[in-house]
PDB file of N, CA and C in Angstrom:
ATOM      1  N   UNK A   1     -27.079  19.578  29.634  1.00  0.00           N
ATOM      2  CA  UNK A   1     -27.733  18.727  30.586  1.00  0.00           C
ATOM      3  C   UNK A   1     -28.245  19.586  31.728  1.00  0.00           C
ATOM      4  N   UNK A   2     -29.593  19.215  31.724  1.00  0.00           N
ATOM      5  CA  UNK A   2     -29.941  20.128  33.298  1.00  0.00           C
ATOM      6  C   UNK A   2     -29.963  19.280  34.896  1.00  0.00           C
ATOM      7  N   UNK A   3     -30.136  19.723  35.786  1.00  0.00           N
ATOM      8  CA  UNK A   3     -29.618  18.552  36.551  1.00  0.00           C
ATOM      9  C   UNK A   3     -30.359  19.368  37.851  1.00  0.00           C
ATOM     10  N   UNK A   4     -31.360  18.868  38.610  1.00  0.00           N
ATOM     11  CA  UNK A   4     -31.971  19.238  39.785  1.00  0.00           C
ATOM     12  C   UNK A   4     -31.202  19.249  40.839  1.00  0.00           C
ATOM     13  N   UNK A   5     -30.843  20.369  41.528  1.00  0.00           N
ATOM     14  CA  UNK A   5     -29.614  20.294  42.509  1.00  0.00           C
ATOM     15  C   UNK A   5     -30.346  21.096  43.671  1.00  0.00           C
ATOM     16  N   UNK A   6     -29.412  20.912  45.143  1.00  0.00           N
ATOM     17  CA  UNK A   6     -30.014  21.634  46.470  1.00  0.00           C
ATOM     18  C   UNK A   6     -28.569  22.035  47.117  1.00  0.00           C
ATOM     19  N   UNK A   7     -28.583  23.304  47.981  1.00  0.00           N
ATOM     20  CA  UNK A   7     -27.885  23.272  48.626  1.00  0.00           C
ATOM     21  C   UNK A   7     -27.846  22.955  50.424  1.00  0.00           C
ATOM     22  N   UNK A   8     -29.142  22.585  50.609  1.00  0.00           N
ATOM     23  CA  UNK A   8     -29.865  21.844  51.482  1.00  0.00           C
ATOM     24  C   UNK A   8     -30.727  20.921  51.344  1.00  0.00           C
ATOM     25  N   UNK A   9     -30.937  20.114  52.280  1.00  0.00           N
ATOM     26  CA  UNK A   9     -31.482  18.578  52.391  1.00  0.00           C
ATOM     27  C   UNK A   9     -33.041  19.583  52.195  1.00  0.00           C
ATOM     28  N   UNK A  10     -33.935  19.914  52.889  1.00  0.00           N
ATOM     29  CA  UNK A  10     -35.025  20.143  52.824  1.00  0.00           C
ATOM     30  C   UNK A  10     -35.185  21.736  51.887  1.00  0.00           C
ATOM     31  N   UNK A  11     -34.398  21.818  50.823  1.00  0.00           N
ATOM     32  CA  UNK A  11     -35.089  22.717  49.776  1.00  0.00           C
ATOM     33  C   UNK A  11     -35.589  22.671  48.789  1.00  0.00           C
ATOM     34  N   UNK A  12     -35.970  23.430  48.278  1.00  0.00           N
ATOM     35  CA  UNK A  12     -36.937  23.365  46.163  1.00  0.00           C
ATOM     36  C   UNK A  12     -35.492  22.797  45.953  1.00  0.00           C
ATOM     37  N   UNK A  13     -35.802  21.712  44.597  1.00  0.00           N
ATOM     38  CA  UNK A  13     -35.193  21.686  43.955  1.00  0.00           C
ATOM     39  C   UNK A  13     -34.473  23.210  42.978  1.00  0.00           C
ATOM     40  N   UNK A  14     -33.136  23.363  42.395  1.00  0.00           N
ATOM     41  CA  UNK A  14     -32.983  24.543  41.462  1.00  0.00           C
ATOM     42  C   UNK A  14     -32.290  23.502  40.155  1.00  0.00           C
ATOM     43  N   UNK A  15     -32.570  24.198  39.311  1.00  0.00           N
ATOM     44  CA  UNK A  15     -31.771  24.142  38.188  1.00  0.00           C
ATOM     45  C   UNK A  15     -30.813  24.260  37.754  1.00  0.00           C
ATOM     46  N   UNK A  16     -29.649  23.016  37.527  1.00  0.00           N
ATOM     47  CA  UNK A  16     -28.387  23.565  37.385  1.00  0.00           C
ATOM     48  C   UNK A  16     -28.198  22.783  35.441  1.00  0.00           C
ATOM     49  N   UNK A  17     -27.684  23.874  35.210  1.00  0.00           N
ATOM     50  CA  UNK A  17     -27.390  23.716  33.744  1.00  0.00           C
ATOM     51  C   UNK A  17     -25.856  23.426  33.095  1.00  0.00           C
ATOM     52  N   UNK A  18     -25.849  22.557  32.004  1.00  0.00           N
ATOM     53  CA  UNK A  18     -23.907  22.539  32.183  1.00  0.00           C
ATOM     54  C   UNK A  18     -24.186  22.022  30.834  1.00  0.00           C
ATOM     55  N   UNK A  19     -23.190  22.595  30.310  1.00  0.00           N
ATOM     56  CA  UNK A  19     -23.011  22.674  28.573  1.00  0.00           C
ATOM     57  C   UNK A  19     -21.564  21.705  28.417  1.00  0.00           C
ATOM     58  N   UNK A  20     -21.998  20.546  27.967  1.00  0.00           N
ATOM     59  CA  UNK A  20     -20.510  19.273  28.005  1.00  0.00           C
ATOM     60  C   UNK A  20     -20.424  18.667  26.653  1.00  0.00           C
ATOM     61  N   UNK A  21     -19.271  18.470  25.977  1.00  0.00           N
ATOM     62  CA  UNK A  21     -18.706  18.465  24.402  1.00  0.00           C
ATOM     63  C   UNK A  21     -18.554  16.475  24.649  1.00  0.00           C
ATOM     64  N   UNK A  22     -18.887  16.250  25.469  1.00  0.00           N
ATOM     65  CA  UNK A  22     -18.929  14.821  25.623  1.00  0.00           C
ATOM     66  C   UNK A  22     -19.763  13.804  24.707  1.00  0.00           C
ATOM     67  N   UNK A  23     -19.845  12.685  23.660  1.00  0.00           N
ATOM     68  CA  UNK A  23     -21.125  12.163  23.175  1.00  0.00           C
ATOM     69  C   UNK A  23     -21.551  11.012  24.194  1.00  0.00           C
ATOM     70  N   UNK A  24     -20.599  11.413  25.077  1.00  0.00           N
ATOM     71  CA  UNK A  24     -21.395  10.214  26.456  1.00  0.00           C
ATOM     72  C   UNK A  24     -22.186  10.771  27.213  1.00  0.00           C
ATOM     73  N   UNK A  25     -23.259  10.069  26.838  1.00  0.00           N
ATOM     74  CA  UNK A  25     -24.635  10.668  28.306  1.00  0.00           C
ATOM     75  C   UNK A  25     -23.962  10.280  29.807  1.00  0.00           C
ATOM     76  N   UNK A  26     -23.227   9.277  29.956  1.00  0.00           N
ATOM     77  CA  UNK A  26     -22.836  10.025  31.801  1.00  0.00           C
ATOM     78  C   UNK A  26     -22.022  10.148  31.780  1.00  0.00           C
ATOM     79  N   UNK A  27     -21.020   9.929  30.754  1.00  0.00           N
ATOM     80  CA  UNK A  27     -19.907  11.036  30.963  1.00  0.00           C
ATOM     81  C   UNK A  27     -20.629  12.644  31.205  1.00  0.00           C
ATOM     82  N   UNK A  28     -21.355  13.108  30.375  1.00  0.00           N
ATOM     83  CA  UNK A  28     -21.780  14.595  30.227  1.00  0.00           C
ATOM     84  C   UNK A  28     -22.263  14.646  31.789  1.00  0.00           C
ATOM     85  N   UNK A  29     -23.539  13.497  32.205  1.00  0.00           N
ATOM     86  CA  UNK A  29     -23.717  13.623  33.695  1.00  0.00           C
ATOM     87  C   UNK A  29     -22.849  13.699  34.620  1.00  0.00           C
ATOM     88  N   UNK A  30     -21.422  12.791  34.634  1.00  0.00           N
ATOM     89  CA  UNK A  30     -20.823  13.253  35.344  1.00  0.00           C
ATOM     90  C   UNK A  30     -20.414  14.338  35.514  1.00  0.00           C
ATOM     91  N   UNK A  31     -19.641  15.026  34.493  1.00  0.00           N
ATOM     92  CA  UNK A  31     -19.285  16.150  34.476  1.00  0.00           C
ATOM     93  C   UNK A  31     -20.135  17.437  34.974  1.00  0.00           C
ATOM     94  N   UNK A  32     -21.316  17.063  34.791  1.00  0.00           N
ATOM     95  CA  UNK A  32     -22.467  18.101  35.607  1.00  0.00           C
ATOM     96  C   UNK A  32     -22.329  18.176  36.528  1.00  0.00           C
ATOM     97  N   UNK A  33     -22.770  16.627  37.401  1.00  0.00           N
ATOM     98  CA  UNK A  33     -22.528  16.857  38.558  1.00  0.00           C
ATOM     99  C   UNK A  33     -21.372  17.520  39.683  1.00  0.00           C
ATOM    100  N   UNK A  34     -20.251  17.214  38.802  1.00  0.00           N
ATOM    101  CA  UNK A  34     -18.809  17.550  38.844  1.00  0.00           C
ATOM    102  C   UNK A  34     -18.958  19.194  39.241  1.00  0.00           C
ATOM    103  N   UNK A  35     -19.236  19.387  37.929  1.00  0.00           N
ATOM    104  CA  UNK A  35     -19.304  21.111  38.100  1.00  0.00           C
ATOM    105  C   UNK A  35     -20.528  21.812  39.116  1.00  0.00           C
ATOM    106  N   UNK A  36     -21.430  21.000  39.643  1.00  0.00           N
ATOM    107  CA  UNK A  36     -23.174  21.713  40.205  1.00  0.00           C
ATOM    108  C   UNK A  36     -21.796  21.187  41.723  1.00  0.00           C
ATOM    109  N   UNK A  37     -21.283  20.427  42.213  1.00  0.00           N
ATOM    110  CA  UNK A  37     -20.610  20.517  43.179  1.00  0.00           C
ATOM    111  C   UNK A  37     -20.246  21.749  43.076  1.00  0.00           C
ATOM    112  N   UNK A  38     -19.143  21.732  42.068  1.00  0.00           N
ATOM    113  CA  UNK A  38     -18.252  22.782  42.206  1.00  0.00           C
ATOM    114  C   UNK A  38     -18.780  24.308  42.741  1.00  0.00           C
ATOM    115  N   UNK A  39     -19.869  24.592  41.963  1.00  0.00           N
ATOM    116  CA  UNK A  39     -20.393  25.735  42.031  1.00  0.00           C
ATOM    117  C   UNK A  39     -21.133  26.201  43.233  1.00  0.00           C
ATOM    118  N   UNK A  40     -21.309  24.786  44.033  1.00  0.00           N
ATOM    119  CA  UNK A  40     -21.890  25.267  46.256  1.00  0.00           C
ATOM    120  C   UNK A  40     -23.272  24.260  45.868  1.00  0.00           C
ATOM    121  N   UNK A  41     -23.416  23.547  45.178  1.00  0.00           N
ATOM    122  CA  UNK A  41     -24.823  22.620  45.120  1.00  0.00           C
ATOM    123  C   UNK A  41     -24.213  20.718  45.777  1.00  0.00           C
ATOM    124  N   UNK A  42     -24.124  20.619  46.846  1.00  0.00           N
ATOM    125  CA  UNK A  42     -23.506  19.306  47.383  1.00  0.00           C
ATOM    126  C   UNK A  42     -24.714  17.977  47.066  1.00  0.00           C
ATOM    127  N   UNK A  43     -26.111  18.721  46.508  1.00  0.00           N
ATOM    128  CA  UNK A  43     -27.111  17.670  46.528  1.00  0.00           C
ATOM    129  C   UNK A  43     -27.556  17.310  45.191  1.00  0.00           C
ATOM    130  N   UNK A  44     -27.511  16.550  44.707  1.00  0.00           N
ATOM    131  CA  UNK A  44     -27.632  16.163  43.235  1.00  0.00           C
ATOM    132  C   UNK A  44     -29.123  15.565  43.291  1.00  0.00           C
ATOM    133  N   UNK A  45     -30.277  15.923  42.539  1.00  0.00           N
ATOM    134  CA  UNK A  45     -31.352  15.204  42.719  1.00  0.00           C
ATOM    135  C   UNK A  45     -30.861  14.373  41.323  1.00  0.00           C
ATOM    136  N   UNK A  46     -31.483  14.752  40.449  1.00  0.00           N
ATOM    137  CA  UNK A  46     -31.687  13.721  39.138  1.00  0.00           C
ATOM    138  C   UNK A  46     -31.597  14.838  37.393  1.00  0.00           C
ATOM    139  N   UNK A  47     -31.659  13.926  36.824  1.00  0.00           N
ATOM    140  CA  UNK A  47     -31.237  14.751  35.585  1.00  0.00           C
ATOM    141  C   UNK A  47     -32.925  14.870  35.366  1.00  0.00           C
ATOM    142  N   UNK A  48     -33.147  16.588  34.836  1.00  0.00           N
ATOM    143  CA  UNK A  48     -34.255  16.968  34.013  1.00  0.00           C
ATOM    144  C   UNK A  48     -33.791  16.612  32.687  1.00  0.00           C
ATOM    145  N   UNK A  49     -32.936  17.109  32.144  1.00  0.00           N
ATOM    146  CA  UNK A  49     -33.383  17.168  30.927  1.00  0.00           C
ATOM    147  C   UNK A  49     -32.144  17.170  29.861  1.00  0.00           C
ATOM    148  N   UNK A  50     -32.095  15.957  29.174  1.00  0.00           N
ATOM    149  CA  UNK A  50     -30.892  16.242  27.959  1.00  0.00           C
ATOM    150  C   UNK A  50     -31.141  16.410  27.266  1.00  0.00           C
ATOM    151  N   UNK A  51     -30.432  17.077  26.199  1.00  0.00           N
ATOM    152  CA  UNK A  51     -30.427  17.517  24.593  1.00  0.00           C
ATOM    153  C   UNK A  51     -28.779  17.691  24.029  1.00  0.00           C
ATOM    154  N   UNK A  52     -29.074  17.576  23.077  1.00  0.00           N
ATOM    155  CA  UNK A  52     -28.194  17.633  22.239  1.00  0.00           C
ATOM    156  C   UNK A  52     -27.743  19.026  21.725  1.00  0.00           C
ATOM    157  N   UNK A  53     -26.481  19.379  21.683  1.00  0.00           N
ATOM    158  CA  UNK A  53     -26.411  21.015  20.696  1.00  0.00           C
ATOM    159  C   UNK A  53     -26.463  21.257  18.919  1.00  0.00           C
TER     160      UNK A  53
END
């Protein structure tokens, strides 16, 4: 799941990527978001892009 994230209110969106064994689409979103926190991204825009492995 890719997931448009900021670590400020007025920046580019970046790309945060997260590889989840979940067959739930928001479970897997959550867990993104979960982890794009974790990693210093406090701003969650919206999901780019799912796929499947």
């Amino acid at each position: 799941m890719k997931l448009a994230v900021r670590t400020k209110q007025l920046e580019m969106d970046t790309v945060f990527e997260h590889v989840s064994s979940s067959i739930s689409k928001v479970e897997a979103q959550l867990e993104a978001e979960k982890a794009a926190r974790k990693a210093g991204y406090p701003i969650i825009g919206y999901v780019i892009e799912t796929s499947r492995l």
